[in-house]
N, C-alpha and C. Protein backbone atom coordinates (compact mmCIF):
# COMPACT_ATOMS: atom_id res chain seq x y z
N UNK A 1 0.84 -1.20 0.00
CA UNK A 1 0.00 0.00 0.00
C UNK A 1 0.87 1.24 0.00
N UNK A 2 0.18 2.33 -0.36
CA UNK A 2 1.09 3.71 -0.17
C UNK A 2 1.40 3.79 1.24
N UNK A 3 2.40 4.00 1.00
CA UNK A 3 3.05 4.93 2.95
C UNK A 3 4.05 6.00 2.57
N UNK A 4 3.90 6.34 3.70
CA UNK A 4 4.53 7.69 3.89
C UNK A 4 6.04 7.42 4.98
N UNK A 5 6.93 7.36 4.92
CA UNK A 5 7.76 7.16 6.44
C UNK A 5 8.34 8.38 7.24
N UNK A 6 6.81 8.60 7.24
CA UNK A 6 6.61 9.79 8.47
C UNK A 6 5.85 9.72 10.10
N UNK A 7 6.58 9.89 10.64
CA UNK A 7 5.83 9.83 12.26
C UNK A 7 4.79 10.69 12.21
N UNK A 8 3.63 10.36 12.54
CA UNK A 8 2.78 11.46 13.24
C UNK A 8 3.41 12.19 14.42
N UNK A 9 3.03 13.26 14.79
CA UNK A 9 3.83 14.16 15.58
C UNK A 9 3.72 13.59 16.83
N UNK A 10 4.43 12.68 17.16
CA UNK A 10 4.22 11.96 18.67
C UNK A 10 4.14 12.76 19.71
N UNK A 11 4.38 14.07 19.72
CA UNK A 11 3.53 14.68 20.92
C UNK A 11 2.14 14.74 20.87
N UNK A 12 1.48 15.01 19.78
CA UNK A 12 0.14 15.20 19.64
C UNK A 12 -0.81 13.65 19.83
N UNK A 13 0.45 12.33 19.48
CA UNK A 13 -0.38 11.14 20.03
C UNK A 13 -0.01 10.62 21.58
N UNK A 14 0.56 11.43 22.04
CA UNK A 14 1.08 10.93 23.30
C UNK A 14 -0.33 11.03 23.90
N UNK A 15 -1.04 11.97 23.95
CA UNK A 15 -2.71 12.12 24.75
C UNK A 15 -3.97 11.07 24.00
N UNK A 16 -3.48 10.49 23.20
CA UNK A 16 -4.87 9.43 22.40
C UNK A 16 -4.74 8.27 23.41
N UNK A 17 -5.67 7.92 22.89
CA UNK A 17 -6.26 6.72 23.73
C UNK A 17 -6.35 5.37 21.93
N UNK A 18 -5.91 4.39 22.42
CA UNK A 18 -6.54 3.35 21.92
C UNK A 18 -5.30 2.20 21.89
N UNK A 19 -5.38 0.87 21.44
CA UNK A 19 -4.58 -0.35 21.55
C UNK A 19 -5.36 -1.10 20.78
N UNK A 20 -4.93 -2.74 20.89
CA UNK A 20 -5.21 -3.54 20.24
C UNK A 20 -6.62 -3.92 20.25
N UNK A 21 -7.15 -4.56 18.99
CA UNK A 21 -8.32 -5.14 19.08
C UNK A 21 -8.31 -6.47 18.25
N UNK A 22 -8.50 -7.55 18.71
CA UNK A 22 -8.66 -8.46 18.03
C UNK A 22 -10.52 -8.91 17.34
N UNK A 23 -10.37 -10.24 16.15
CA UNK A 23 -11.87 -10.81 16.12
C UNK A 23 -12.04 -11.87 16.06
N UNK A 24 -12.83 -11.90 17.13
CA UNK A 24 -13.38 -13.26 17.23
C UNK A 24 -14.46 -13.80 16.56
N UNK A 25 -14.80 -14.78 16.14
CA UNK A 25 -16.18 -15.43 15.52
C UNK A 25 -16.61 -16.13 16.77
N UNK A 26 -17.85 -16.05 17.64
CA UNK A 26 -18.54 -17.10 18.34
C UNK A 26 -19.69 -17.36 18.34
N UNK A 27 -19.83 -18.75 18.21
CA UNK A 27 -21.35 -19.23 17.80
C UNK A 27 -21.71 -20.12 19.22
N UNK A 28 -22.48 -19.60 19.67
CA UNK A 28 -23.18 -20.25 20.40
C UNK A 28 -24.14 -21.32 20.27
N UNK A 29 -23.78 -22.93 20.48
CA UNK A 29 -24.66 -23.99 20.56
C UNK A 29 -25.62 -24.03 20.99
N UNK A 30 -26.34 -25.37 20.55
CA UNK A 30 -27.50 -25.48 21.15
C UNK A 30 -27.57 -25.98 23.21
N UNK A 31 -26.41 -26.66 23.34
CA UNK A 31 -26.78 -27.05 24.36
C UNK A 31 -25.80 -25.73 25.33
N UNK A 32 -25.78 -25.01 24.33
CA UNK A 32 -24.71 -23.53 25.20
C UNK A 32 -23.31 -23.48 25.47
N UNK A 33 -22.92 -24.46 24.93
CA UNK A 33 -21.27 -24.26 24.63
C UNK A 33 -20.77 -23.41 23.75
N UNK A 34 -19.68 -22.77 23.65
CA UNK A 34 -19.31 -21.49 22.55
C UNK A 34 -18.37 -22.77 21.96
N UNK A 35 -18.25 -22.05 20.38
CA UNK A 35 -16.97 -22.36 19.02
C UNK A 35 -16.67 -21.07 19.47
N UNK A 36 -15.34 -20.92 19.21
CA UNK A 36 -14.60 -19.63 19.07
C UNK A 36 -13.41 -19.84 17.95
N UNK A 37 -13.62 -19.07 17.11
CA UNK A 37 -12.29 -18.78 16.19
C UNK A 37 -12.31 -17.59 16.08
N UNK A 38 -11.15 -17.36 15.70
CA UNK A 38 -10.26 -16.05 14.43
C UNK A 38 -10.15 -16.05 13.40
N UNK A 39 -10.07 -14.97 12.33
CA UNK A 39 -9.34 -15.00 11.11
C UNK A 39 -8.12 -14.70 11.20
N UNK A 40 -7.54 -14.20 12.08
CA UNK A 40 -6.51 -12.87 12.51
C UNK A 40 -5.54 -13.70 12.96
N UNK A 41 -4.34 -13.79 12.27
CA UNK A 41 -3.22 -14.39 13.24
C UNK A 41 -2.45 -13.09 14.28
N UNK A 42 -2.87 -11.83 13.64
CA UNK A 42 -2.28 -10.59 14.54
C UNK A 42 -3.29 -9.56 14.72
N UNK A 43 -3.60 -9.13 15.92
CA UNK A 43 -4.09 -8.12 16.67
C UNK A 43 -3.91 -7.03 15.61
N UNK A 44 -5.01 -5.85 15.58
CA UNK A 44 -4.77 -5.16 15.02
C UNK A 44 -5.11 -3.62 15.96
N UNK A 45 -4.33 -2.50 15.81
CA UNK A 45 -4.56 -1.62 16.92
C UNK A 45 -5.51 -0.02 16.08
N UNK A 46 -5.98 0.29 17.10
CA UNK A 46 -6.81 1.50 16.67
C UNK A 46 -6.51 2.96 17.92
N UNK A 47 -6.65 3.86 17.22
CA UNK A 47 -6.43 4.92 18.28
C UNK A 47 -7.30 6.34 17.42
N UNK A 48 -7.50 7.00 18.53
CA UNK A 48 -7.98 8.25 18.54
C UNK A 48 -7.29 9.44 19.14
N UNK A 49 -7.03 10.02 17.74
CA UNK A 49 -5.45 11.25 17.84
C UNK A 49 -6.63 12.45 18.39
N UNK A 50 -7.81 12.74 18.26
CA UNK A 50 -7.90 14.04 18.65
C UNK A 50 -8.36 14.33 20.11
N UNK A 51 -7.78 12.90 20.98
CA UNK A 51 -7.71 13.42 22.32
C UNK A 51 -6.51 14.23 22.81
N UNK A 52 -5.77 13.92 21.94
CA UNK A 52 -4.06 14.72 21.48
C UNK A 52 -4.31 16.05 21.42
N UNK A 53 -4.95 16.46 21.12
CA UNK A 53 -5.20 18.11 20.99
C UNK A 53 -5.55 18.77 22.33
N UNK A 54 -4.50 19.93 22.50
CA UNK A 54 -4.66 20.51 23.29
C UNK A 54 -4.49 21.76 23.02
N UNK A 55 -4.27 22.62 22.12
CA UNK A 55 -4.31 24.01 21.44
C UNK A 55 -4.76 23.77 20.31
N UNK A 56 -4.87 25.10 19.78
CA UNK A 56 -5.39 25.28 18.53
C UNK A 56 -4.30 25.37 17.53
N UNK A 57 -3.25 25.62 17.64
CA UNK A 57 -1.72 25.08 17.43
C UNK A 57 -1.84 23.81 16.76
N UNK A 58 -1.99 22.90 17.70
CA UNK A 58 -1.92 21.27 17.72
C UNK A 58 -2.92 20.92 16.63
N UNK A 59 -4.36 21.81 16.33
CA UNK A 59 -5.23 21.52 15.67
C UNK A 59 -4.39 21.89 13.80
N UNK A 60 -4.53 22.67 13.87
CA UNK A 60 -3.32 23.32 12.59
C UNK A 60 -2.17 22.13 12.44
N UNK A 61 -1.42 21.86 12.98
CA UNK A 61 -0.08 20.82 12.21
C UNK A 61 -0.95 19.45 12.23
N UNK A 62 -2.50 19.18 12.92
CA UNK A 62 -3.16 17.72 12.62
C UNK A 62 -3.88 18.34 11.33
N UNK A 63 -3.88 19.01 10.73
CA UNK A 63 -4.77 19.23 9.88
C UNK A 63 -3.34 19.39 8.31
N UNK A 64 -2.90 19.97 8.67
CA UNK A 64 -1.55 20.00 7.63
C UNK A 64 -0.90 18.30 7.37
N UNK A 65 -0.86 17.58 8.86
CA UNK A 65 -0.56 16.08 8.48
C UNK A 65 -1.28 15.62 7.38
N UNK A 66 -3.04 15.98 8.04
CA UNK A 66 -4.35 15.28 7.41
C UNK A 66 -4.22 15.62 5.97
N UNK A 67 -3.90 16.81 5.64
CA UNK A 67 -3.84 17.10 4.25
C UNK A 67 -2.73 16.42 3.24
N UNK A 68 -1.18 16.38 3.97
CA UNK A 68 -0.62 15.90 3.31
C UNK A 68 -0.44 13.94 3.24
N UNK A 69 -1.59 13.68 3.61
CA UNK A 69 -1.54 12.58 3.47
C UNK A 69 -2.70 11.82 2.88
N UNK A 70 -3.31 13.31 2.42
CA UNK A 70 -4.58 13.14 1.32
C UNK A 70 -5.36 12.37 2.18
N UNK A 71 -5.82 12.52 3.33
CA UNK A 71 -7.07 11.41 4.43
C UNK A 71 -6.33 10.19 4.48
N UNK A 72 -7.63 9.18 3.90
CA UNK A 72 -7.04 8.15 3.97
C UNK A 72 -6.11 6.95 3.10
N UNK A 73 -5.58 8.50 2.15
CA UNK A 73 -4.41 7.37 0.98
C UNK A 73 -3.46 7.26 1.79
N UNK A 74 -2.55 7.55 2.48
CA UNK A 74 -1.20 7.44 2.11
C UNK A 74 -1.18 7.15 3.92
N UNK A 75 -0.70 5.71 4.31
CA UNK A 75 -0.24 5.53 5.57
C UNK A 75 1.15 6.22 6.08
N UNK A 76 1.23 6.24 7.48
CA UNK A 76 2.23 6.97 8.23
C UNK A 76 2.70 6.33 9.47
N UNK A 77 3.97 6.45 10.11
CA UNK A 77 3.98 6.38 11.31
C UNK A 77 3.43 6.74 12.91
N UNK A 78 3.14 5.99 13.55
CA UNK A 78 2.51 5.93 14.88
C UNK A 78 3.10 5.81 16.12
N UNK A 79 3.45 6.70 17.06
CA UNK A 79 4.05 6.41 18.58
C UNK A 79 2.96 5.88 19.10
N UNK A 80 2.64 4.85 19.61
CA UNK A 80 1.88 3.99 20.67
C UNK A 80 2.34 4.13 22.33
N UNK A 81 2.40 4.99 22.46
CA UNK A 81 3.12 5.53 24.15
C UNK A 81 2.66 4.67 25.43
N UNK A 82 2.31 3.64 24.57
CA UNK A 82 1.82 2.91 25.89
C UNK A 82 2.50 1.05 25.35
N UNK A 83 3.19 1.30 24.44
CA UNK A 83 3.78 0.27 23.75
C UNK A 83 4.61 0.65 22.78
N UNK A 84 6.01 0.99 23.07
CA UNK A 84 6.89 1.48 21.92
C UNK A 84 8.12 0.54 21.64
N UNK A 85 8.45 -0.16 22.69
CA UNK A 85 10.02 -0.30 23.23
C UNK A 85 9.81 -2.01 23.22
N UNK A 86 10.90 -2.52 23.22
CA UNK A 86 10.92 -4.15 23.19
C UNK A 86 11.34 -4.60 24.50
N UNK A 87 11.40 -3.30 25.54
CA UNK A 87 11.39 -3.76 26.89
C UNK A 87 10.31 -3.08 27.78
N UNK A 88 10.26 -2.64 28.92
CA UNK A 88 9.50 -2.54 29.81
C UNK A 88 9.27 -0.70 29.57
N UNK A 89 8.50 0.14 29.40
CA UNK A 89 8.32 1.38 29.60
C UNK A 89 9.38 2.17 30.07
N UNK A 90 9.59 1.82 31.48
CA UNK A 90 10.35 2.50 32.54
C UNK A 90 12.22 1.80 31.95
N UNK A 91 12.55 1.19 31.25
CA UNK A 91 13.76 0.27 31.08
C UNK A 91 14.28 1.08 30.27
N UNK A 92 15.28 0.75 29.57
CA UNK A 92 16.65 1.14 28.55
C UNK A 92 16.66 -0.27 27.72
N UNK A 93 16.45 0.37 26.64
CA UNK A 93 16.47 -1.12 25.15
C UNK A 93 18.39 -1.80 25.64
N UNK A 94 17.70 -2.61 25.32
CA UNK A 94 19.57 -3.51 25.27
C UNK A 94 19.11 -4.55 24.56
N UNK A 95 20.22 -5.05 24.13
CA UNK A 95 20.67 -6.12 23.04
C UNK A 95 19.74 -7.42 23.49
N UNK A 96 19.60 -7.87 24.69
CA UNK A 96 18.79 -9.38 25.01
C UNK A 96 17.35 -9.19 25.61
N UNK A 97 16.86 -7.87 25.15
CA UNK A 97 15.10 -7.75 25.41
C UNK A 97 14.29 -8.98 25.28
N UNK A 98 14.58 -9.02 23.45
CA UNK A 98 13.73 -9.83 23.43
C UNK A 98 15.02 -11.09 22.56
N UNK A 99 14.18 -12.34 22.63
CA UNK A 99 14.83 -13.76 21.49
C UNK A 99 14.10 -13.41 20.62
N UNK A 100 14.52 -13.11 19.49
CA UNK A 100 13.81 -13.37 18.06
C UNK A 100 13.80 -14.21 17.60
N UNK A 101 14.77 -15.40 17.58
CA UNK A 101 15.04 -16.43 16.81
C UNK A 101 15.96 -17.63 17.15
N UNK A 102 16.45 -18.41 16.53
CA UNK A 102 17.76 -19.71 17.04
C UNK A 102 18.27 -19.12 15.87
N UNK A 103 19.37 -19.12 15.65
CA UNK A 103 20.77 -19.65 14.40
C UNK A 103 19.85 -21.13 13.79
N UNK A 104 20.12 -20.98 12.82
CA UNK A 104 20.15 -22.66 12.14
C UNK A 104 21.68 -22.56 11.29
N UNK A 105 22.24 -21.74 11.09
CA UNK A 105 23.79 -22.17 10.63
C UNK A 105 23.67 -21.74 9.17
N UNK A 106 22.66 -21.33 8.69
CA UNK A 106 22.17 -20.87 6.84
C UNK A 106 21.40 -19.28 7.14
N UNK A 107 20.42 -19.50 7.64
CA UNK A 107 19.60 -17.79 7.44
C UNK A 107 20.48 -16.94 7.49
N UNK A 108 20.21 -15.87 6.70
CA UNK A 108 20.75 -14.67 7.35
C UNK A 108 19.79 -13.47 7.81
N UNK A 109 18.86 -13.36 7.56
CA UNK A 109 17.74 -12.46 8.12
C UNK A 109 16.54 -13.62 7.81
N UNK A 110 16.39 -12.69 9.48
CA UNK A 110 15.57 -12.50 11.11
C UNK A 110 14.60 -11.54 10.80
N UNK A 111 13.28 -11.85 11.04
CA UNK A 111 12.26 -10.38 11.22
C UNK A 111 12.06 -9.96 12.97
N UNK A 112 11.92 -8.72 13.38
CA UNK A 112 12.41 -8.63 14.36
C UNK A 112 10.70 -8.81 14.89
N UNK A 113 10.79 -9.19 16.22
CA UNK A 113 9.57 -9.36 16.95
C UNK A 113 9.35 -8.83 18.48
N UNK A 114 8.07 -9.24 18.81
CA UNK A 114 8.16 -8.88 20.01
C UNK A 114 7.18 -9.55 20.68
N UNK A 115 7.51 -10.75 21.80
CA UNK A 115 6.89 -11.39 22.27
C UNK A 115 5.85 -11.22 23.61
N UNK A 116 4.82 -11.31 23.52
CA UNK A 116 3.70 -10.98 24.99
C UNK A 116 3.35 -12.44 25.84
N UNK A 117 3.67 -12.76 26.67
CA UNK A 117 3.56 -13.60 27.07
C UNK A 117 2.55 -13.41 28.76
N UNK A 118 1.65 -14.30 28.55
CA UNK A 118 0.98 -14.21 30.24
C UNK A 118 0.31 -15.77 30.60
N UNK A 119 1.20 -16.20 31.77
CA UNK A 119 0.84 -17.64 32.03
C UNK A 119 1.83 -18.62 30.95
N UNK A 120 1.21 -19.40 30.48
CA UNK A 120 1.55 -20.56 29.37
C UNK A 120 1.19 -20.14 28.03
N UNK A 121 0.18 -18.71 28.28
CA UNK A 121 -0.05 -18.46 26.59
C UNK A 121 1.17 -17.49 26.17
N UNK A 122 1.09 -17.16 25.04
CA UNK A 122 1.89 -15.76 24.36
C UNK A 122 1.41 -16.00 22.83
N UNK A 123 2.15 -14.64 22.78
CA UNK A 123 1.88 -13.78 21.20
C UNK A 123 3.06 -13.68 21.35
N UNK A 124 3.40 -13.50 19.52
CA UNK A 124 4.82 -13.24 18.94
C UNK A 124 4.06 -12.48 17.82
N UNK A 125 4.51 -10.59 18.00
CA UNK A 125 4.31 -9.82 17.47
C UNK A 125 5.42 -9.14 16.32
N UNK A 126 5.16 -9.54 15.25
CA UNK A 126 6.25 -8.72 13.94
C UNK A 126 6.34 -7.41 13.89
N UNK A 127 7.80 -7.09 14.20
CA UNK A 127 8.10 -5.38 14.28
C UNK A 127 8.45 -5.04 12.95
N UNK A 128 7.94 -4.62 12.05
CA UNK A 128 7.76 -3.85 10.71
C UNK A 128 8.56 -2.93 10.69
N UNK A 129 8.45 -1.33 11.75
CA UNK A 129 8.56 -0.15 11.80
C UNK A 129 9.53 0.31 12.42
N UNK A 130 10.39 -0.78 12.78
CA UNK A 130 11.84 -0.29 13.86
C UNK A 130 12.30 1.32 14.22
N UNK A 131 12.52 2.33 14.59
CA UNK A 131 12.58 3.14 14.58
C UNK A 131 14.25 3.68 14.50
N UNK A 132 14.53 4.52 13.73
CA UNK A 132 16.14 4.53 13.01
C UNK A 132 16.99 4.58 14.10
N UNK A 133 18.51 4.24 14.44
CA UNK A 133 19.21 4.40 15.75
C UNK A 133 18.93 3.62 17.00
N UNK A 134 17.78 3.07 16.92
CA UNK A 134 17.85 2.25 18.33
C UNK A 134 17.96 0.78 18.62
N UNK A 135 17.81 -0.01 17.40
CA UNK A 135 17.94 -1.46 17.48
C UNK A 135 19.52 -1.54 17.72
N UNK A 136 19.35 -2.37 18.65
CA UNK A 136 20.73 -2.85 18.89
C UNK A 136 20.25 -4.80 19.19
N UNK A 137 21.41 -5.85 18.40
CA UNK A 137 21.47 -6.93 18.41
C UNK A 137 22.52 -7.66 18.87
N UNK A 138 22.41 -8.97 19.38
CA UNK A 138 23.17 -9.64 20.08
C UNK A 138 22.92 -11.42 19.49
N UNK A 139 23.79 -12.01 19.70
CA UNK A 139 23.76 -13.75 19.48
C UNK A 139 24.66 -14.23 20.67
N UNK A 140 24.15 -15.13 21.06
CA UNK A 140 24.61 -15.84 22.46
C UNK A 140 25.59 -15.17 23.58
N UNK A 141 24.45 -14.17 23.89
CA UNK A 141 24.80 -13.01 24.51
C UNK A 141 25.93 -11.88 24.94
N UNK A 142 26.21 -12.53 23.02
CA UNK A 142 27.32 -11.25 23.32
C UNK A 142 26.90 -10.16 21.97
N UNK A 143 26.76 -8.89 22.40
CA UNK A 143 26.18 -7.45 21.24
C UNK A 143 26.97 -7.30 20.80
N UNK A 144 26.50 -7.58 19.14
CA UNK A 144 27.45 -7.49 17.64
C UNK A 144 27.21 -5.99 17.42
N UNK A 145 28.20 -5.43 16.49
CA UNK A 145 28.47 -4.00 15.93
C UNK A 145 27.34 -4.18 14.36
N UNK A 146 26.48 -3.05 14.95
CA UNK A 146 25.94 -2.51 13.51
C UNK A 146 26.56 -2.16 12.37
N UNK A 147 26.48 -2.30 11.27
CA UNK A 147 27.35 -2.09 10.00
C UNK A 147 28.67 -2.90 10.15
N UNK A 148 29.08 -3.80 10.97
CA UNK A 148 29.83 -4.69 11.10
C UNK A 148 29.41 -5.95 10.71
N UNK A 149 28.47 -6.36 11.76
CA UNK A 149 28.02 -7.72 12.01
C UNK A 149 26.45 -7.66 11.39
N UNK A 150 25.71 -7.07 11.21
CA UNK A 150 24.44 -6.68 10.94
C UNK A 150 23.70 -5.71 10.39
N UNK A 151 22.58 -5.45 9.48
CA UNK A 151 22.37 -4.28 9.17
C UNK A 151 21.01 -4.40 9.15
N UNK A 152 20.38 -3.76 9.78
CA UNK A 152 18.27 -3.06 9.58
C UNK A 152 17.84 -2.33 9.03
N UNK A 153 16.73 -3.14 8.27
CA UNK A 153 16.12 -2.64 7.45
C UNK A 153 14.98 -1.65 8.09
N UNK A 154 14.63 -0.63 8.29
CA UNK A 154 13.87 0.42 9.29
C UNK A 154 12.12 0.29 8.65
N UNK A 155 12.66 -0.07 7.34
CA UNK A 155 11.34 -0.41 6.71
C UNK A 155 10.40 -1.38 6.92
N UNK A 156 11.23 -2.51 7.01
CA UNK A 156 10.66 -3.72 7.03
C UNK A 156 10.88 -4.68 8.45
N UNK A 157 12.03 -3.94 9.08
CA UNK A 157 12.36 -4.58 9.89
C UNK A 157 13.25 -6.19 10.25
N UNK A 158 13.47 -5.85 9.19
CA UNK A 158 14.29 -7.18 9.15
C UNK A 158 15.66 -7.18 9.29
N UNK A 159 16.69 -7.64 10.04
CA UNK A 159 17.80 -7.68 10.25
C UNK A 159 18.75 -9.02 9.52
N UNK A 160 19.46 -8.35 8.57
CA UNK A 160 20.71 -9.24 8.33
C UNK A 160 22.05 -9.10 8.36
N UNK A 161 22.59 -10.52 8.58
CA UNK A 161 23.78 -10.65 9.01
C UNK A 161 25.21 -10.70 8.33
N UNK A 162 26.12 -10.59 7.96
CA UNK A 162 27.05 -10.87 7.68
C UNK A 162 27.76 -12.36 7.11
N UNK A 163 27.12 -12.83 8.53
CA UNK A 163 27.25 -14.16 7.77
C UNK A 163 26.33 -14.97 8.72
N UNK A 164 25.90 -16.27 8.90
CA UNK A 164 24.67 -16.97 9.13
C UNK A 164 24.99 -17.07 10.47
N UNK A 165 24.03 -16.63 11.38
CA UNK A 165 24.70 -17.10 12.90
C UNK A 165 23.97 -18.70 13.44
N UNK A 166 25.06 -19.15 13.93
CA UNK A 166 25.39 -20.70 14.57
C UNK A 166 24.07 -21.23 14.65
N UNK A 167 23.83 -22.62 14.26
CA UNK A 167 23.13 -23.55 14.93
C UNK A 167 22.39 -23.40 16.16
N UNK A 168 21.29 -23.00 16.21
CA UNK A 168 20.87 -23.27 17.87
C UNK A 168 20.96 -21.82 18.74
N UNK A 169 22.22 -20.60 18.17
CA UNK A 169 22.18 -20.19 19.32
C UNK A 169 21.25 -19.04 19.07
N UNK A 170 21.18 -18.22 20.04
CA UNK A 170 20.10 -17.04 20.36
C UNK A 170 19.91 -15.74 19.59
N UNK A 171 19.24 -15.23 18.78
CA UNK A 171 19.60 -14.58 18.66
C UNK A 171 18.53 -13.25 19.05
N UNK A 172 19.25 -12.36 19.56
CA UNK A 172 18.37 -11.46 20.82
C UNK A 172 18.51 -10.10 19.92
N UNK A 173 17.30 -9.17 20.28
CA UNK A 173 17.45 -7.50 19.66
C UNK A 173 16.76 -7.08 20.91
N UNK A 174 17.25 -5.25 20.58
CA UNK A 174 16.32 -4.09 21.70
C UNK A 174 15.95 -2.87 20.35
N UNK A 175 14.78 -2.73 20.61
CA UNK A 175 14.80 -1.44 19.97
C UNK A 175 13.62 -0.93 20.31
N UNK A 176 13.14 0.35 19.43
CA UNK A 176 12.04 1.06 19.41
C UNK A 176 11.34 1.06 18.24
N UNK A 177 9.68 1.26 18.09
CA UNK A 177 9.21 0.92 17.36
C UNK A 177 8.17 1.80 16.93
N UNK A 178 7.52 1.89 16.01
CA UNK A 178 6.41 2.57 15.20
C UNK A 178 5.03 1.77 14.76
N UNK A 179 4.22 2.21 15.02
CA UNK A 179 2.86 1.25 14.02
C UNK A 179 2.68 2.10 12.77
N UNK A 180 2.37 1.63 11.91
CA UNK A 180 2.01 1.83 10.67
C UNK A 180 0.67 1.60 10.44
N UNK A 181 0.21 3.30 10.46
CA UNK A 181 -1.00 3.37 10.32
C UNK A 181 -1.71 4.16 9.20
N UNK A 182 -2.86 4.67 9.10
CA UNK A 182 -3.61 5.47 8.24
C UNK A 182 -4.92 5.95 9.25
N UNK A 183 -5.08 7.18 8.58
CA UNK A 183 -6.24 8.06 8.95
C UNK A 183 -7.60 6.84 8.45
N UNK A 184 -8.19 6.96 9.83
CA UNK A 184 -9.38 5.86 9.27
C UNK A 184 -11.03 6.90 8.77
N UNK A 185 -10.35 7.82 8.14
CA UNK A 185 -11.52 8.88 8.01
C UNK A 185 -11.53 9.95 6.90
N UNK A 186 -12.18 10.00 5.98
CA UNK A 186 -11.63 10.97 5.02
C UNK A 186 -12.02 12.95 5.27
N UNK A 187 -12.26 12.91 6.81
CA UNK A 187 -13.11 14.31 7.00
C UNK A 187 -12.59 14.42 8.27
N UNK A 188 -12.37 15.64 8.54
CA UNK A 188 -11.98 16.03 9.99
C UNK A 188 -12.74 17.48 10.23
N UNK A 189 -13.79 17.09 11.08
CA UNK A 189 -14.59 18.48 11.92
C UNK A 189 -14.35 19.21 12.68
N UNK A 190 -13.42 20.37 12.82
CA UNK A 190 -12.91 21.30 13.72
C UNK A 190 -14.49 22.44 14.28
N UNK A 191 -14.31 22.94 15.06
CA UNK A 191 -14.77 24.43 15.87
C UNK A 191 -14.05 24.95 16.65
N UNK A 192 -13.69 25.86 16.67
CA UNK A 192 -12.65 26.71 16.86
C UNK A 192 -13.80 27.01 18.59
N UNK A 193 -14.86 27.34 18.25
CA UNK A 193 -16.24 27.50 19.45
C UNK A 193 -15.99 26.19 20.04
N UNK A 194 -16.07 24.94 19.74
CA UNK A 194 -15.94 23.95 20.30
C UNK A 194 -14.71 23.59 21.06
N UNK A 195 -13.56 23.72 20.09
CA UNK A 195 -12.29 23.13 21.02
C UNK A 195 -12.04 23.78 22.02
N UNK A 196 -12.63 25.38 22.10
CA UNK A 196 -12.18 26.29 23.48
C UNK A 196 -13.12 26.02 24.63
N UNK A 197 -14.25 25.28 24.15
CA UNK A 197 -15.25 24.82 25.35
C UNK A 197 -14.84 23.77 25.43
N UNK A 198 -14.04 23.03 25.18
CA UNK A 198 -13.30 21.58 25.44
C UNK A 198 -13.18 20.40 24.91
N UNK A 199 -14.26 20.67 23.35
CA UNK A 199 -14.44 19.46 23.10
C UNK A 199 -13.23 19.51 21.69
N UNK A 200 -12.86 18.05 21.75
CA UNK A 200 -12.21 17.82 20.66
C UNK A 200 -12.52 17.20 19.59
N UNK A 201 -11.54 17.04 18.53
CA UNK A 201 -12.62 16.47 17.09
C UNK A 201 -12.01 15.00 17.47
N UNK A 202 -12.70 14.12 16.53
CA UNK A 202 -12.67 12.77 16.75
C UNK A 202 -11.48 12.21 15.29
N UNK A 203 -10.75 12.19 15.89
CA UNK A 203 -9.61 11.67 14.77
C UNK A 203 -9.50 10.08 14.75
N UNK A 204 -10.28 9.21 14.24
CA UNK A 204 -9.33 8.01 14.09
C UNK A 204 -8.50 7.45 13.31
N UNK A 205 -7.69 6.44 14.33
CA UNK A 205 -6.38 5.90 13.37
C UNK A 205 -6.58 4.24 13.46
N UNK A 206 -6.03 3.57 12.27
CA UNK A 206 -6.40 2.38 12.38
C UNK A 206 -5.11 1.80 11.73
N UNK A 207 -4.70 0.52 12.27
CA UNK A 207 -3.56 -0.02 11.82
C UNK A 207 -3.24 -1.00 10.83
N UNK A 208 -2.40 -0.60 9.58
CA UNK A 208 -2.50 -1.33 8.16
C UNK A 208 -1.27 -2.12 8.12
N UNK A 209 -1.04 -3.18 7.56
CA UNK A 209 -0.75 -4.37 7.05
C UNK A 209 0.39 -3.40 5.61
N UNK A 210 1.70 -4.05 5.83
CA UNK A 210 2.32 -3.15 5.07
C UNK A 210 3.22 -4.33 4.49
């Protein structure tokens, strides 16, 4: 699809509200047991940028984004401030956040991920949108040199190597990340009367498959 590899102005999404939503199909039996499936092997996230607004300032550069991204053609980058980092909020990215992968002794690129785990279940989430300067990588816990040992793709997210790392062993990344999204709306309703009595316009964002 078209994209843009532009951040939305992550101050202005630092105040939205929204996260993942998955779908479920459930049919309820006759004797009242649920089927439950998915189509979805990945969560998909939604947010609302015009809780982000807090001047009329802020309203002006969302409206200059909105324009140059023609509504809803042309996808863009997303700060998720409540999910950016391949470690903990409060932490510092380092090289063994997360395991992405084993060595088998042939691959050379890894797509980078990010795993959610609670109890015995988990998700293994594909990082697309890496954000430039902050991935840093490691194999059996020792952190290889960028443009040495490895190089990322910011686009796609995929990291390759130099040469195939070992059989079996680990291979670990840290970084920061972006969603790749689009305006889920081709109209944006301002009042200038409205935003000073408090209310804001309803911006949504919805997350695309790139």
């Amino acid at each position: 699809m078209a994209f843009h590899d532009v951040r939305f102005p992550a101050n202005l999404s630092f105040g939205s509200v929204g996260g993942p939503e998955r779908r479920t199909d459930v049919v309820t039996l006759a004797n009242g047991f649920e089927e439950r499936n998915t189509p979805w092997a990945h969560s998909r996230r939604r947010y609302d940028a015009g809780l982000g607004m807090r001047s009329l300032d802020d309203i002006e550069t969302l409206i200059a984004f909105f324009e140059a991204r023609q509504g809803q053609m042309f996808g863009f980058r997303w700060k998720d401030w409540s999910d950016f980092k391949s470690c903990a909020a409060s932490a510092a990215v380092a090289y063994d956040d997360q395991e992405i992968a084993k060595g088998d002794g042939e691959t050379l690129t890894y797509q980078l991920n990010k795993l959610y785990a609670s109890g015995t279940a988990s998700y293994r989430r594909p990082i697309i949108k890496p954000v430039f300067g902050t991935v840093v990588v490691g194999t059996g816990g020792v952190e290889l040199q960028e443009g040495i040992h490895w190089t990322v793709d910011i686009n796609t997210g995929l990291i390759t190597f130099d040469s195939p790392p070992e059989e079996d062993i680990p291979i670990t990344a840290g970084f920061e990340f972006d969603v790749p999204v689009r305006f889920d709306t081709d109209r944006i309703a301002t009042s200038v009367a409205s935003f000073q009595a408090g209310e804001v316009p309803n911006v949504p964002i919805v997350e695309v498959r790139v």
